[in-house]
N, C-alpha and C. Protein backbone atom coordinates (compact mmCIF):
# COMPACT_ATOMS: atom_id res chain seq x y z
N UNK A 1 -99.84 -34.83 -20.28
CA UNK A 1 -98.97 -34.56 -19.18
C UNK A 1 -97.66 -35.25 -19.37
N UNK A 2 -96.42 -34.66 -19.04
CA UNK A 2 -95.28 -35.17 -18.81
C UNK A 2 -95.21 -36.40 -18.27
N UNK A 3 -93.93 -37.21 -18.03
CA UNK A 3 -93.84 -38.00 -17.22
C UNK A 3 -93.50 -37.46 -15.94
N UNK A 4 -93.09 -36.60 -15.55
CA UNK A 4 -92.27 -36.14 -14.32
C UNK A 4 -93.10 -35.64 -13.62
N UNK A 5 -94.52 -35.07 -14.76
CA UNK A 5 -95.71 -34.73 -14.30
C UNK A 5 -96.69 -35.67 -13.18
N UNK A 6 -96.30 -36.91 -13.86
CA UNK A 6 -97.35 -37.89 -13.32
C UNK A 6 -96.48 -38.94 -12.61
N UNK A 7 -95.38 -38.56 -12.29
CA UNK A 7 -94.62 -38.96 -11.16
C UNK A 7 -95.19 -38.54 -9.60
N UNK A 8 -95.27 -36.81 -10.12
CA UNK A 8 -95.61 -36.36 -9.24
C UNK A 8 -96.56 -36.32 -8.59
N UNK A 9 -98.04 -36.61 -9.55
CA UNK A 9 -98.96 -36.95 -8.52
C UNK A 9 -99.46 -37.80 -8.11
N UNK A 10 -98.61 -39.12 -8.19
CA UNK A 10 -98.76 -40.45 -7.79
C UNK A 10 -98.07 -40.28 -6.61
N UNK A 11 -97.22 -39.08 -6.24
CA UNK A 11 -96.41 -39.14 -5.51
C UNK A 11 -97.22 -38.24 -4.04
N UNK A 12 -97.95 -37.15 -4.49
CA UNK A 12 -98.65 -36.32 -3.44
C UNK A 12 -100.17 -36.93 -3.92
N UNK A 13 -101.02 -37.22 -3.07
CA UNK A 13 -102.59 -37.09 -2.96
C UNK A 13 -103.49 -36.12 -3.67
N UNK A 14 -104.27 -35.89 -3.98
CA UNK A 14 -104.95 -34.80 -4.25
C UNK A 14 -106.12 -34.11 -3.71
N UNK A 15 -105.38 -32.86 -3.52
CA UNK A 15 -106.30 -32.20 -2.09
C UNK A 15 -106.14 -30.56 -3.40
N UNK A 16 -106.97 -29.87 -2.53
CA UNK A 16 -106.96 -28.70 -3.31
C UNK A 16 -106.17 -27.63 -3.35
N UNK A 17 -104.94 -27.36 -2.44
CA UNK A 17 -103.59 -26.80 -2.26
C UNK A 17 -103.03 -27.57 -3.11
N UNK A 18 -103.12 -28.68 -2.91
CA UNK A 18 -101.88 -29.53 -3.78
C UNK A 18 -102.23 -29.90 -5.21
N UNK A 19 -103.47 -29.57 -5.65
CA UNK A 19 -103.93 -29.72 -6.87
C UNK A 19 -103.38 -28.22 -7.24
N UNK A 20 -103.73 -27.56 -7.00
CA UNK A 20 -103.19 -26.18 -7.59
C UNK A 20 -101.58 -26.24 -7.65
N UNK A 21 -100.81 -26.86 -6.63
CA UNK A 21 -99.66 -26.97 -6.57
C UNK A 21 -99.05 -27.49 -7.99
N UNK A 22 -99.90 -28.31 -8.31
CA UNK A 22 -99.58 -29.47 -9.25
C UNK A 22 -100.07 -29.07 -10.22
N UNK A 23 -100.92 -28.23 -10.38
CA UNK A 23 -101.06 -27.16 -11.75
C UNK A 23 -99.66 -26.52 -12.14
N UNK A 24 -99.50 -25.92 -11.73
CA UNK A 24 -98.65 -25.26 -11.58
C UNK A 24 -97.02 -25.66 -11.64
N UNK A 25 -96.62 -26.76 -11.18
CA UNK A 25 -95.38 -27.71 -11.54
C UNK A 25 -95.76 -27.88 -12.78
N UNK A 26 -97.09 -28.78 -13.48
CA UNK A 26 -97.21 -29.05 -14.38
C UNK A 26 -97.02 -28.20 -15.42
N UNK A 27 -97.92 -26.91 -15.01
CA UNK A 27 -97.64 -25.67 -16.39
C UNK A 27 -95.67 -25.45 -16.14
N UNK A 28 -95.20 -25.44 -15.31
CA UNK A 28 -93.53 -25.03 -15.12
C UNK A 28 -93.47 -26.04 -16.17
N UNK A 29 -93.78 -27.34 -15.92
CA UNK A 29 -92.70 -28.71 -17.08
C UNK A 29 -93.31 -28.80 -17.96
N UNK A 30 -94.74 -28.27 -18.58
CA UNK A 30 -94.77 -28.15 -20.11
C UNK A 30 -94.16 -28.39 -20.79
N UNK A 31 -93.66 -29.10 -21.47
CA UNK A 31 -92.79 -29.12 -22.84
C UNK A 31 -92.85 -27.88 -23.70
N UNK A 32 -94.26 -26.89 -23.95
CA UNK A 32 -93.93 -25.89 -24.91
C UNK A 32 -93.37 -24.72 -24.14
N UNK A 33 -93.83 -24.88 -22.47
CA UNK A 33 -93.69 -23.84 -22.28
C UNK A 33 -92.45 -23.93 -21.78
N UNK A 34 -91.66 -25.22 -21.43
CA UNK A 34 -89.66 -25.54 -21.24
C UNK A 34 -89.39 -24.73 -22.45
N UNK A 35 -89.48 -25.19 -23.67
CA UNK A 35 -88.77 -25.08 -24.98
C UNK A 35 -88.73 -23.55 -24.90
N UNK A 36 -90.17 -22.96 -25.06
CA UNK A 36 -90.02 -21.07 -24.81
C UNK A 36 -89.45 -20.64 -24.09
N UNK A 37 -89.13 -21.29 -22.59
CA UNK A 37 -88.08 -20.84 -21.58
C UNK A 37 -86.78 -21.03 -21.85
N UNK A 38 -86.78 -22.34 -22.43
CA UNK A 38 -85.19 -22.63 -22.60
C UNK A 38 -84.80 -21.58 -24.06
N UNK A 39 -85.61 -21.20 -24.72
CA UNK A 39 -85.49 -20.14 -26.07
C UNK A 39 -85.09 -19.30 -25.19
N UNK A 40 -85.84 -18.61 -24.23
CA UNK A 40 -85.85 -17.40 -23.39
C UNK A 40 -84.77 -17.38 -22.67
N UNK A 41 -84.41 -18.51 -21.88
CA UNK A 41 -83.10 -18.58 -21.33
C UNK A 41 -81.89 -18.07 -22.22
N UNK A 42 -81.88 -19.22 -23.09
CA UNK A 42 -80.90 -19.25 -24.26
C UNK A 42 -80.84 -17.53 -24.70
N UNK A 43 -81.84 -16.65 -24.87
CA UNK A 43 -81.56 -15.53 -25.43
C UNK A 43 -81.91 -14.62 -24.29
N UNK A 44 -81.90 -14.96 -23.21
CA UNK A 44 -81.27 -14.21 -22.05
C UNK A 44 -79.44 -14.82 -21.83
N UNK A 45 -79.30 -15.66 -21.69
CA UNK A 45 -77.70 -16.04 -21.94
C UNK A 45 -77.01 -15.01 -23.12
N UNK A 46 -77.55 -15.02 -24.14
CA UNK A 46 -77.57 -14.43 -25.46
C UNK A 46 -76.99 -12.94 -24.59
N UNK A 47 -78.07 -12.24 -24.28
CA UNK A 47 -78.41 -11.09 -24.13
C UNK A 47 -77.41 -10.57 -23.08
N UNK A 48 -77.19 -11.74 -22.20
CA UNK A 48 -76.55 -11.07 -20.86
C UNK A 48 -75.36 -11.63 -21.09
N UNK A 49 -74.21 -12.62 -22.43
CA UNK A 49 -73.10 -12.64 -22.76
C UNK A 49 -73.11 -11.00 -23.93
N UNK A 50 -74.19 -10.72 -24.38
CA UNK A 50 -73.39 -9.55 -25.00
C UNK A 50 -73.38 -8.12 -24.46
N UNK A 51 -74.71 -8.26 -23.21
CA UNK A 51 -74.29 -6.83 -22.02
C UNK A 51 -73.22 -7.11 -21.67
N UNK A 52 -72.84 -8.73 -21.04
CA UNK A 52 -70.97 -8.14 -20.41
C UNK A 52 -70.40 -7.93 -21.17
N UNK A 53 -70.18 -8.72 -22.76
CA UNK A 53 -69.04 -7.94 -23.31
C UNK A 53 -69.56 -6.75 -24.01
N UNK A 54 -70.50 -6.30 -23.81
CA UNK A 54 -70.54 -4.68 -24.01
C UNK A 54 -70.22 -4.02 -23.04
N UNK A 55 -70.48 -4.42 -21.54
CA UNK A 55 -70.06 -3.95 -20.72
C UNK A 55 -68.22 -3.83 -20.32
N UNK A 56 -67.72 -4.76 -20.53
CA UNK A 56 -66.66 -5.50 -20.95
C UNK A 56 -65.68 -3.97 -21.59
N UNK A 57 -66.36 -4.17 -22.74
CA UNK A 57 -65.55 -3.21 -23.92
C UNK A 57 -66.06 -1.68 -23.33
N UNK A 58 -67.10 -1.57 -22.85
CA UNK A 58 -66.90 0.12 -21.94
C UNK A 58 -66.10 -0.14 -21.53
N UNK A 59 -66.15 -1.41 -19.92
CA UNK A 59 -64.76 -1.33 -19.16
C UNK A 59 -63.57 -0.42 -19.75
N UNK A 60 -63.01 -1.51 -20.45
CA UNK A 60 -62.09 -1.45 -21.36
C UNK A 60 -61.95 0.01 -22.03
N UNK A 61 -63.27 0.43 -22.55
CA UNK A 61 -62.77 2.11 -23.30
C UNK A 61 -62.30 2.88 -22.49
N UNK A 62 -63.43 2.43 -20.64
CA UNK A 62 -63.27 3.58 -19.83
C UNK A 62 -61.58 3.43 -19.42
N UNK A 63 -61.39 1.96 -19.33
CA UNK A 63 -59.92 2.37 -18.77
C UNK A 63 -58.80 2.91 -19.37
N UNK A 64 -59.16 2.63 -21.30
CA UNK A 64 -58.52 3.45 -21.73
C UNK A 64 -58.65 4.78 -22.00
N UNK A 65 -59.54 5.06 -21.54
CA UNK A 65 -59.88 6.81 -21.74
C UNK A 65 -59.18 7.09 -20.32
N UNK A 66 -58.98 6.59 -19.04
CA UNK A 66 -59.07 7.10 -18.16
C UNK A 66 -57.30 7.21 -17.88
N UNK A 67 -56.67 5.84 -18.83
CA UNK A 67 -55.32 5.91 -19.17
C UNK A 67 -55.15 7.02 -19.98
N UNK A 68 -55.24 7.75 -20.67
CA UNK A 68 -55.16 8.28 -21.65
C UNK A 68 -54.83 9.87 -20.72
N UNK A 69 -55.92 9.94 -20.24
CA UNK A 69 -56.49 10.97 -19.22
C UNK A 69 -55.86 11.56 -18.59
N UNK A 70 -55.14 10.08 -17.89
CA UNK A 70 -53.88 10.54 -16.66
C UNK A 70 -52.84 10.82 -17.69
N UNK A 71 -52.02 10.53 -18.53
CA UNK A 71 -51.30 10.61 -19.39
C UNK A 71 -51.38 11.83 -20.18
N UNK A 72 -52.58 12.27 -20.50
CA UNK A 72 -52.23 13.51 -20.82
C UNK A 72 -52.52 14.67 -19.77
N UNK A 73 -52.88 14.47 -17.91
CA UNK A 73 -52.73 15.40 -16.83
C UNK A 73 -51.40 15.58 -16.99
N UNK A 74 -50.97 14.10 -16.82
CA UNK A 74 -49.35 13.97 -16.60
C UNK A 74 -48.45 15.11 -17.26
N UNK A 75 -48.60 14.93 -18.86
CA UNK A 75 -48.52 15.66 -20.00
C UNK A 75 -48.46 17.23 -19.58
N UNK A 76 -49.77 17.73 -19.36
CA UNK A 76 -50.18 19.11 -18.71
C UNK A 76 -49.05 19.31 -17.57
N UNK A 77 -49.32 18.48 -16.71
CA UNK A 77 -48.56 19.09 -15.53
C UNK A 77 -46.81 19.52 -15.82
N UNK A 78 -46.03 18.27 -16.80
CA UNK A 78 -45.01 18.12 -16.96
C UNK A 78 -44.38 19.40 -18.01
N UNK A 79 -45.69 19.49 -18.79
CA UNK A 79 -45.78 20.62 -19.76
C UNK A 79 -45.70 22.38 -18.61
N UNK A 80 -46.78 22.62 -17.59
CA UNK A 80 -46.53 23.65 -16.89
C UNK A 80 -45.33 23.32 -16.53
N UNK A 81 -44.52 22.67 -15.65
CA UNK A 81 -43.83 22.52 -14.99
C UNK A 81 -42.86 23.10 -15.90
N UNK A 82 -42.38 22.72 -16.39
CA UNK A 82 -40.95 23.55 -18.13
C UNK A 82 -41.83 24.63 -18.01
N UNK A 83 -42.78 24.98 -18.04
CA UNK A 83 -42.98 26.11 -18.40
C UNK A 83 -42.92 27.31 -17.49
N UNK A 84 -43.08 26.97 -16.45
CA UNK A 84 -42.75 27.29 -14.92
C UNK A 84 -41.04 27.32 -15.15
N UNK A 85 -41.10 26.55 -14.87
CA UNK A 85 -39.33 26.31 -15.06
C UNK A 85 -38.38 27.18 -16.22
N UNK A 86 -38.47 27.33 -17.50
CA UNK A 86 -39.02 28.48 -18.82
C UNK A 86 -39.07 29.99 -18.61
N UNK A 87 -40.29 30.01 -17.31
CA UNK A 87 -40.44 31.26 -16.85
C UNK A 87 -39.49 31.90 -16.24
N UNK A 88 -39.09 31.22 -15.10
CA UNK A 88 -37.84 31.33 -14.12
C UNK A 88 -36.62 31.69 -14.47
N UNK A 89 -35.99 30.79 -15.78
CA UNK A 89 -34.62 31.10 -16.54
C UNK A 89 -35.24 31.90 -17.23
N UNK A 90 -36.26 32.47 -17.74
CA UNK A 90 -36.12 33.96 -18.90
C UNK A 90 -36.20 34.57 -17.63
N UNK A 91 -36.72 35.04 -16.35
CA UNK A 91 -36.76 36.38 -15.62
C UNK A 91 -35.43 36.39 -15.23
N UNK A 92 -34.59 34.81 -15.21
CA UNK A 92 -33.49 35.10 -14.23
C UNK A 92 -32.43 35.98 -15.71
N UNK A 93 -32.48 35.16 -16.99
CA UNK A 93 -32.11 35.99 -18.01
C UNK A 93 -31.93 37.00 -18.33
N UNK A 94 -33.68 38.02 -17.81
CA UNK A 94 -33.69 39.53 -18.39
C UNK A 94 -33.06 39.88 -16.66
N UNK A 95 -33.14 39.05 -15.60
CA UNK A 95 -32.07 40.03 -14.79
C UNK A 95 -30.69 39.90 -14.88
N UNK A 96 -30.26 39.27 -15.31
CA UNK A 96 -29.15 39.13 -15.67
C UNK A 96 -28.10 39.71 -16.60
N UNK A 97 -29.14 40.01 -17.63
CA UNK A 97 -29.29 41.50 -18.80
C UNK A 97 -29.40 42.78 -18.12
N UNK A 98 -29.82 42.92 -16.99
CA UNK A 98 -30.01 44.36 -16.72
C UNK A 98 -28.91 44.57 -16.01
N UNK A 99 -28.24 43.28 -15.29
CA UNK A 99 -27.31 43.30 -14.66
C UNK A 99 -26.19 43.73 -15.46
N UNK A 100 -26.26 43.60 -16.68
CA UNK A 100 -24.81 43.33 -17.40
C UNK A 100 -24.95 44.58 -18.49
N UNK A 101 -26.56 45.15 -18.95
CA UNK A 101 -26.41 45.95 -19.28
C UNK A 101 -25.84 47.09 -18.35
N UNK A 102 -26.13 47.31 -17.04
CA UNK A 102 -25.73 48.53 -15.98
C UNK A 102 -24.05 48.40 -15.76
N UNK A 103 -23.58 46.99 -15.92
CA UNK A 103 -22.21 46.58 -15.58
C UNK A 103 -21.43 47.54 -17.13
N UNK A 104 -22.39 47.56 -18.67
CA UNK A 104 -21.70 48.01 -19.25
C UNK A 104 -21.72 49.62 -19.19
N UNK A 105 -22.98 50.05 -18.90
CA UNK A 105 -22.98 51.71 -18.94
C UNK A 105 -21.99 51.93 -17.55
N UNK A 106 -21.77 51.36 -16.47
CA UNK A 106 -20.94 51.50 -15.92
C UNK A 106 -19.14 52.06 -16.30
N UNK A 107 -19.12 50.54 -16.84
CA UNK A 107 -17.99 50.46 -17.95
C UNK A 107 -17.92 51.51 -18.58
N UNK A 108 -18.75 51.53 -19.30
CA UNK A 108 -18.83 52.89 -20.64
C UNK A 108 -18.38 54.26 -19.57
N UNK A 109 -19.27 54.13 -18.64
CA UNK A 109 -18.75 55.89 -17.70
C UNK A 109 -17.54 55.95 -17.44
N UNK A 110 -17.02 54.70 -16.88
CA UNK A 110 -15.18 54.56 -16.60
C UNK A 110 -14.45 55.08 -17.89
N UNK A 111 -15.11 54.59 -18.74
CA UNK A 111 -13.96 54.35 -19.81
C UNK A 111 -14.15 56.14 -20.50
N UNK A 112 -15.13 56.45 -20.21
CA UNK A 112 -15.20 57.80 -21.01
C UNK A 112 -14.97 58.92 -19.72
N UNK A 113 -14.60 58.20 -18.92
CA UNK A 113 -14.44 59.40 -17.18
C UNK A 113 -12.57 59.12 -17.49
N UNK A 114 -12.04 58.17 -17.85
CA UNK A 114 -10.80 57.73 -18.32
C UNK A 114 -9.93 58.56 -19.36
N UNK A 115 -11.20 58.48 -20.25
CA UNK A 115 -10.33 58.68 -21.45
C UNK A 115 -10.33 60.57 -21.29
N UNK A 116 -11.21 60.87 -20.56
CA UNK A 116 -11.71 62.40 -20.33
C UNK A 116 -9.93 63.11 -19.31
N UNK A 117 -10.22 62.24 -18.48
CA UNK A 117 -8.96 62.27 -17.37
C UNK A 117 -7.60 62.19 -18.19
N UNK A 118 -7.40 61.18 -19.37
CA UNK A 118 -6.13 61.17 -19.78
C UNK A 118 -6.03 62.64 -20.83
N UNK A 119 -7.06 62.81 -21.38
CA UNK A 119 -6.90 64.14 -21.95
C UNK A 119 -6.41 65.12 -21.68
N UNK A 120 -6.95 65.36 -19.96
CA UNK A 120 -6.67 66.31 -19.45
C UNK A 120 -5.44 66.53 -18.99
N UNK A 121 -4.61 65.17 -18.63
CA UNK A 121 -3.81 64.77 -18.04
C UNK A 121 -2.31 64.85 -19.45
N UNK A 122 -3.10 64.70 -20.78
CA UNK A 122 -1.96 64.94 -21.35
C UNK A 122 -1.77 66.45 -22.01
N UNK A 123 -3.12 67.39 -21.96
CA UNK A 123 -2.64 68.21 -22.48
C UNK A 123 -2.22 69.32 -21.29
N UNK A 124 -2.63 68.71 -20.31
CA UNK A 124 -1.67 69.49 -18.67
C UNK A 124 0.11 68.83 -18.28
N UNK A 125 0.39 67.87 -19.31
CA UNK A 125 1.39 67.40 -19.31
C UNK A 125 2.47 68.22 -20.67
N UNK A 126 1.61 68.30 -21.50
CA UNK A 126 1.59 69.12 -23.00
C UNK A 126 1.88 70.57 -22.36
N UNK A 127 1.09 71.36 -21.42
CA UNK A 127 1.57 72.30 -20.74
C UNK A 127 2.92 72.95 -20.26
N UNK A 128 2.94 71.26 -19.66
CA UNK A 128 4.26 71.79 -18.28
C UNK A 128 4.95 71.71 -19.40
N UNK A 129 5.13 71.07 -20.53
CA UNK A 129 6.23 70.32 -21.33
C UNK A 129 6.42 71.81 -21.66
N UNK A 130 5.91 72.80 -22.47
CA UNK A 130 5.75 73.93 -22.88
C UNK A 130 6.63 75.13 -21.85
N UNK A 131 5.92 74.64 -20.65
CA UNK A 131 6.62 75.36 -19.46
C UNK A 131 8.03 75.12 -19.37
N UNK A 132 8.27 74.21 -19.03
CA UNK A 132 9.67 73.64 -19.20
C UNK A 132 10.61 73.71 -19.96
N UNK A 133 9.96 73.76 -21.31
CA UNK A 133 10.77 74.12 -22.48
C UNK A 133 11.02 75.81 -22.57
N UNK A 134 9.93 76.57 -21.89
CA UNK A 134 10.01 78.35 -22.00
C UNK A 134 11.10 77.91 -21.15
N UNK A 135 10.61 77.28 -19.65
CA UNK A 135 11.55 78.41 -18.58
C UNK A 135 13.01 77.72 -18.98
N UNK A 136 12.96 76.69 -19.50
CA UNK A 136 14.63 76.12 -19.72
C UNK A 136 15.75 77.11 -20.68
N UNK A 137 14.38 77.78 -21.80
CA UNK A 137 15.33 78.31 -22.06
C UNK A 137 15.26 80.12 -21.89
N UNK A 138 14.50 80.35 -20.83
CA UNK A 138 15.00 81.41 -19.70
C UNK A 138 15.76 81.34 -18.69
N UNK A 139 16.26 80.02 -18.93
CA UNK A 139 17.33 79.57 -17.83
C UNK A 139 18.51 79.82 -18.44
N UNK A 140 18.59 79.03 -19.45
CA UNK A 140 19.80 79.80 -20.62
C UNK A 140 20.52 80.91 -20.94
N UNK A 141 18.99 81.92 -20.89
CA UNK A 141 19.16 83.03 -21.35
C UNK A 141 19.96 83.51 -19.92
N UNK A 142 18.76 83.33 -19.39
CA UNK A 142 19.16 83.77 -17.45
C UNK A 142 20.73 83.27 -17.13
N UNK A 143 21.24 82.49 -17.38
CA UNK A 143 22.34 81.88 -16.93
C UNK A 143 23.79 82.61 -18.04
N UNK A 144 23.07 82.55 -19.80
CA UNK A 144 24.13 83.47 -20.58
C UNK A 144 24.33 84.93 -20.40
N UNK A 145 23.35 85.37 -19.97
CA UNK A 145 23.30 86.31 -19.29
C UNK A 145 24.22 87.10 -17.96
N UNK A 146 24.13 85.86 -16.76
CA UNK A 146 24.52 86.06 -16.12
C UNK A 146 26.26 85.57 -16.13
N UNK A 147 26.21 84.48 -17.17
CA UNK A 147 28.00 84.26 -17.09
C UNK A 147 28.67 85.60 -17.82
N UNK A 148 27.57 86.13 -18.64
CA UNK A 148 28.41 87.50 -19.44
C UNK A 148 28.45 89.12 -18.36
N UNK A 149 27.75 88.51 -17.52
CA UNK A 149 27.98 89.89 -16.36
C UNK A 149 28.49 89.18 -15.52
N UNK A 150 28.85 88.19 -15.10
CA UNK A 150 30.01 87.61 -13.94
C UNK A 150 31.33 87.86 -14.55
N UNK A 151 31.27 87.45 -15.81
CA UNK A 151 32.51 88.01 -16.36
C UNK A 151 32.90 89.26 -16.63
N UNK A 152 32.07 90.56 -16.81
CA UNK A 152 32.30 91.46 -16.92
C UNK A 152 32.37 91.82 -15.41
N UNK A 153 31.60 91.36 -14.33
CA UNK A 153 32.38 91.59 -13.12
C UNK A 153 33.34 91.58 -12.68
N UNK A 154 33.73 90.31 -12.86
CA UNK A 154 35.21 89.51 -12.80
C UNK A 154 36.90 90.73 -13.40
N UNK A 155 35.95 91.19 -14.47
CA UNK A 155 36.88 92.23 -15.22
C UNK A 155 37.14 93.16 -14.18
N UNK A 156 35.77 93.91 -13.89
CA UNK A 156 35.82 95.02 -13.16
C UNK A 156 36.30 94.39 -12.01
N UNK A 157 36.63 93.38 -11.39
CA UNK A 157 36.82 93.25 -9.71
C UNK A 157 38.71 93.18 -10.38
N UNK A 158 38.79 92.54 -11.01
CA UNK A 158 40.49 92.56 -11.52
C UNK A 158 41.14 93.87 -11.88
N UNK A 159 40.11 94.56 -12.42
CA UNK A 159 40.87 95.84 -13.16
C UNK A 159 40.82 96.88 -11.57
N UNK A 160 39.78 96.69 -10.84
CA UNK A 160 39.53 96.98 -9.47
C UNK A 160 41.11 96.97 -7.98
N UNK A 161 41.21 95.48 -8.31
CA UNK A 161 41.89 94.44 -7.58
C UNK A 161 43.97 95.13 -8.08
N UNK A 162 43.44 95.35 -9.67
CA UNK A 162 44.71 95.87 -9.67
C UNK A 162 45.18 97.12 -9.63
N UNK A 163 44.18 98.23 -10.00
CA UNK A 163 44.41 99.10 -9.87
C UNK A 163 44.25 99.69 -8.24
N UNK A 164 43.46 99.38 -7.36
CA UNK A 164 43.49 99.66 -6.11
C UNK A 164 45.16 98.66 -5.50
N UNK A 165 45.74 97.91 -5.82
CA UNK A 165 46.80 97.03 -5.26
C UNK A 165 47.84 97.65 -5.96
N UNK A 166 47.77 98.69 -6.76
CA UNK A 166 48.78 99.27 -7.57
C UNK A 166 49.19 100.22 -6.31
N UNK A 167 47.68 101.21 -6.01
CA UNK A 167 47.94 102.33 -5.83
C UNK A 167 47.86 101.79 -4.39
N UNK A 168 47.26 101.22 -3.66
CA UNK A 168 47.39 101.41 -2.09
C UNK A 168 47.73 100.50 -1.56
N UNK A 169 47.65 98.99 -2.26
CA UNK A 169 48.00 98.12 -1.73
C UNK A 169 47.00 97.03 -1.36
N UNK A 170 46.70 95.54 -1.21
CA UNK A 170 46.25 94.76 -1.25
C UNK A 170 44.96 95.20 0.27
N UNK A 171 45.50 95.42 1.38
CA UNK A 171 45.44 95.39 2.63
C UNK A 171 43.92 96.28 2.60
N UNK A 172 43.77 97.73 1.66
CA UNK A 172 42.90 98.29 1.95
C UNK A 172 41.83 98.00 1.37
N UNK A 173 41.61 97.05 0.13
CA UNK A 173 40.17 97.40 -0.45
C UNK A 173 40.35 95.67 -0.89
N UNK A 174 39.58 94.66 -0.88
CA UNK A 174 39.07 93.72 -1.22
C UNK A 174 37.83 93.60 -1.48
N UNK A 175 37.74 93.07 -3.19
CA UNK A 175 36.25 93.14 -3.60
C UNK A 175 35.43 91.85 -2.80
N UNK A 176 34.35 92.34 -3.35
CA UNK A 176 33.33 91.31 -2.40
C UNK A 176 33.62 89.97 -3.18
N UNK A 177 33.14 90.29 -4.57
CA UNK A 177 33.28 88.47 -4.83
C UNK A 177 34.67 88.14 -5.40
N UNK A 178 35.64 88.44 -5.56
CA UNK A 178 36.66 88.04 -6.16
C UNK A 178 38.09 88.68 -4.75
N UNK A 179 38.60 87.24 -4.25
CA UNK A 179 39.39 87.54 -3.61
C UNK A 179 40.52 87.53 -3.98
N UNK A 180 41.47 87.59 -3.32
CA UNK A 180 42.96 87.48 -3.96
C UNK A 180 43.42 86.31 -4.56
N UNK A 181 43.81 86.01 -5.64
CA UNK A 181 43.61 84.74 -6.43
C UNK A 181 45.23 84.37 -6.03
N UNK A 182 46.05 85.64 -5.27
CA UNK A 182 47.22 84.25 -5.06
C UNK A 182 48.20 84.76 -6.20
N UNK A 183 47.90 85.29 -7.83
CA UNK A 183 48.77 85.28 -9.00
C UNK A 183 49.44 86.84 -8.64
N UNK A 184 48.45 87.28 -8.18
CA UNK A 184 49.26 88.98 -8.43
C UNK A 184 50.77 88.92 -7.15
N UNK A 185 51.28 90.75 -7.83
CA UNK A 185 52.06 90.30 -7.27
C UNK A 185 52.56 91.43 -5.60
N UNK A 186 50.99 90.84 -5.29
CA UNK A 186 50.98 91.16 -3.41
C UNK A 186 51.58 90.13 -2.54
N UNK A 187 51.76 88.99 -2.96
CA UNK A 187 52.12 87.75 -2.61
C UNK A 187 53.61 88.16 -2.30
């Protein structure tokens, strides 16, 4: 028996609760059976310093997995988001294209409703020019024409003017377009 053993039962009486009691302390302070406990301890210490730091280093993976995790949601989200965003400037793009393609067939109709109009506009100008140039010189004609029968009027109203002022005298016969010029000699 220990000493601590036989402390103890100098210390309590011996009755048969307390003999069993004292079994029982005694088997606890064994010396072989301390040393196997304190082994047992020792490699429960053992056991339960390398569950925490196994536990420890999950911690640790989980928080870096769980960093990681958010970091690449983050990633995802930031990634839709441009891509969302991506989406938006190409639709606003192809409307913007349709806009500008219609702005050019527009264009294009002006310019060929334009160029259609000046055509028309110059060979109806090309026309009159034609016109203008006939009737100008039916105006010519019309006008050489008419100075060569004003003058042959002119003849006849003089040869008229004198031969009627010969024979009867100024008073009875005055031509229509040629009046008395004043030179003859009715004056």
């Amino acid at each position: 028996m220990s000493l601590h053993c036989s402390k103890l039962k100098s210390v309590h009486p011996t009755s048969t609760t307390s003999k069993k009691k004292n079994e029982a302390i005694e088997k606890a302070y064994d010396g072989s059976d301390i040393l196997s406990r304190h082994h047992n301890r020792a490699d429960d210490r053992r056991s339960i310093k390398e569950f925490t730091n196994k536990r420890r280093e999950m911690l640790m993976l989980n928080m870096s997995i769980s960093t990681q995790q958010e970091e690449i949601d983050k990633l995802h989200k930031d990634l839709e988001r441009k891509e969302q965003v991506l989406q938006e400037k190409e639709a606003s793009l192809n409307e913007s294209m349709k806009k500008f393609d219609c702005f050019l067939k527009e264009l294009d109709q002006k310019a060929q409703q334009a160029a259609k109009l000046l055509d028309e506009q110059l060979h109806t100008k090309a026309d009159k020019e034609k016109s203008l140039k006939k009737m100008t010189q039916q105006n010519h004609i019309a006008k050489s024409g008419m100075r060569q029968k004003s003058d042959k009027i002119e003849q006849c109203d003089a040869l008229v003017h004198r031969t009627y002022h010969h024979h009867f005298g100024f008073w009875h016969y005055t031509p229509r377009r040629l009046r008395c010029c004043g030179h003859c000699c009715c004056h």
